[in-house]
Protein backbone atom coordinates (compact mmCIF):
# COMPACT_ATOMS: atom_id res chain seq x y z
CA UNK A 1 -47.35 42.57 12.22
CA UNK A 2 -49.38 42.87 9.05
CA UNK A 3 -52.18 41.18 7.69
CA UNK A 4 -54.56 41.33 4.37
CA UNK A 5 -57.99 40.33 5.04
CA UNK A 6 -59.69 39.60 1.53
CA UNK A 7 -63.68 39.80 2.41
CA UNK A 8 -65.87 38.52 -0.01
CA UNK A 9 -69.72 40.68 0.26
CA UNK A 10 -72.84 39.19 -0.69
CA UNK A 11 -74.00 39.71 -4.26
CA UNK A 12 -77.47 40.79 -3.40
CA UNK A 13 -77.77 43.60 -0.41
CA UNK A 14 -80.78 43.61 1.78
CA UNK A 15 -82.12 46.28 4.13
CA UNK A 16 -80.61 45.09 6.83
CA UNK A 17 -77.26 44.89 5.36
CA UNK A 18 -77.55 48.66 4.06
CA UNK A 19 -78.59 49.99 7.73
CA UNK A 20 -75.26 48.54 9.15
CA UNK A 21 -72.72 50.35 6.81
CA UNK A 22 -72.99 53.79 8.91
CA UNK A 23 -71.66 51.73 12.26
CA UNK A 24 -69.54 49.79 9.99
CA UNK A 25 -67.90 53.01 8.67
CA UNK A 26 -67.46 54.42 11.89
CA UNK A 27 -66.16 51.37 13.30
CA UNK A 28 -63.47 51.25 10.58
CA UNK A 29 -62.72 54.72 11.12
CA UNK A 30 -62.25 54.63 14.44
CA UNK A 31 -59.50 51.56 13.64
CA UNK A 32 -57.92 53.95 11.24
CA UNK A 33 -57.60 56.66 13.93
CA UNK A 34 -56.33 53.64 15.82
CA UNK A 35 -53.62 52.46 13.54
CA UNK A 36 -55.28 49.37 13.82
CA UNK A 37 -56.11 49.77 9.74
CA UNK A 38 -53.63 51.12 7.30
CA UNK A 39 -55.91 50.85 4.52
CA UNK A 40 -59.41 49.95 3.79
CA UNK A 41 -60.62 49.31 -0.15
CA UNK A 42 -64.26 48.09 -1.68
CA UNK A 43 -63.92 46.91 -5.23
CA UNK A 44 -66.39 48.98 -7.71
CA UNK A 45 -68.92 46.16 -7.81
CA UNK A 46 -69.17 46.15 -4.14
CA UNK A 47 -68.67 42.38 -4.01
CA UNK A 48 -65.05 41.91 -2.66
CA UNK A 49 -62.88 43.70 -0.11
CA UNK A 50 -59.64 44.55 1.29
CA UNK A 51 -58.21 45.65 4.69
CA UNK A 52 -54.61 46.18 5.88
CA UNK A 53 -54.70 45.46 9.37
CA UNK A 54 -51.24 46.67 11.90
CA UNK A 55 -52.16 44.64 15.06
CA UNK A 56 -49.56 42.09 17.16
CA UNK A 57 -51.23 39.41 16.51
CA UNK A 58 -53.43 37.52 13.83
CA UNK A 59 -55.95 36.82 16.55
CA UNK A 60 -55.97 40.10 17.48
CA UNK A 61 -56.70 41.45 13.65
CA UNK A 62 -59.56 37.99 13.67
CA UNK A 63 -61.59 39.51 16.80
CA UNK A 64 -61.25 43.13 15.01
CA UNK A 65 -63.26 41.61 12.23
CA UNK A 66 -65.40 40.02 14.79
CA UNK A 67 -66.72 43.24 15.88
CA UNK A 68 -67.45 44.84 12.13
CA UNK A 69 -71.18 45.73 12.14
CA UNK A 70 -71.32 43.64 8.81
CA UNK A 71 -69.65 40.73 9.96
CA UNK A 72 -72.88 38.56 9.31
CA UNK A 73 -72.55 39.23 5.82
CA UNK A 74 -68.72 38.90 4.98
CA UNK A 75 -66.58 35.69 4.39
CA UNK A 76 -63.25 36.31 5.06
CA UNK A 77 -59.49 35.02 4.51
CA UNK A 78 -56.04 36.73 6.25
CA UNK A 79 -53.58 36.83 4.77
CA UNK A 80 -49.70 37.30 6.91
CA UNK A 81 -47.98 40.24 4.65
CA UNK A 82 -44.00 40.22 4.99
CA UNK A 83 -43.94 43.51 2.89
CA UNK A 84 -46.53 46.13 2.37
CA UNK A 85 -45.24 48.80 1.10
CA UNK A 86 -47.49 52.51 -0.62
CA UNK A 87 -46.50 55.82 -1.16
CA UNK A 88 -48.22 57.02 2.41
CA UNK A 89 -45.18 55.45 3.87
CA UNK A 90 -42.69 57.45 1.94
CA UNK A 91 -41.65 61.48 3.33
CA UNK A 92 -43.19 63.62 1.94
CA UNK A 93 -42.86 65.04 -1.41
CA UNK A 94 -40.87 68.35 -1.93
CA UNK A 95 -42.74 71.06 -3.74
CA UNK A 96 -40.96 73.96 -5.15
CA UNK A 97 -43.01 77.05 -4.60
């Protein structure tokens, strides 16, 4: 299954906040590598957030969040997707050399 967590981040960042977003990247890399995250996307004002989660379950995408170094920091909403469609699902384009 599919799901869209929309995070909301707090408006003001504190120290603490800032030395948790080299786990937190790692984490969510290692969920890409996973294919536990299709796609993972910070608006420009660094105050809202998206992730694509591809788990069995919306517990199981709800304890994945659980374990995000930043957590503490995010409010969260999931959302069940019944189509999610992008370009890096398509073959490949052909290239004429």
């Amino acid at each position: 299954m599919v799901f869209m967590v929309e995070i909301k981040l707090p408006y003001e960042i504190d120290n603490n906040f800032m030395r948790k977003i080299p786990s937190h990247r790692a984490f969510i890399s290692v969920l890409i590598n996973q294919g536990k995250i299709q796609s993972y996307t910070i608006n420009e004002e660094r105050t809202k957030g998206w992730i694509i989660f591809n788990t069995e379950t919306e517990a199981e995408a709800e304890t994945l969040i659980q374990q995000l170094p930043l957590y503490e920091f995010i409010t969260y909403k999931i959302h069940s997707i019944l189509v999610h469609d992008s370009e890096i699902f398509r073959f490949p384009k052909m290239h004429m050399n």
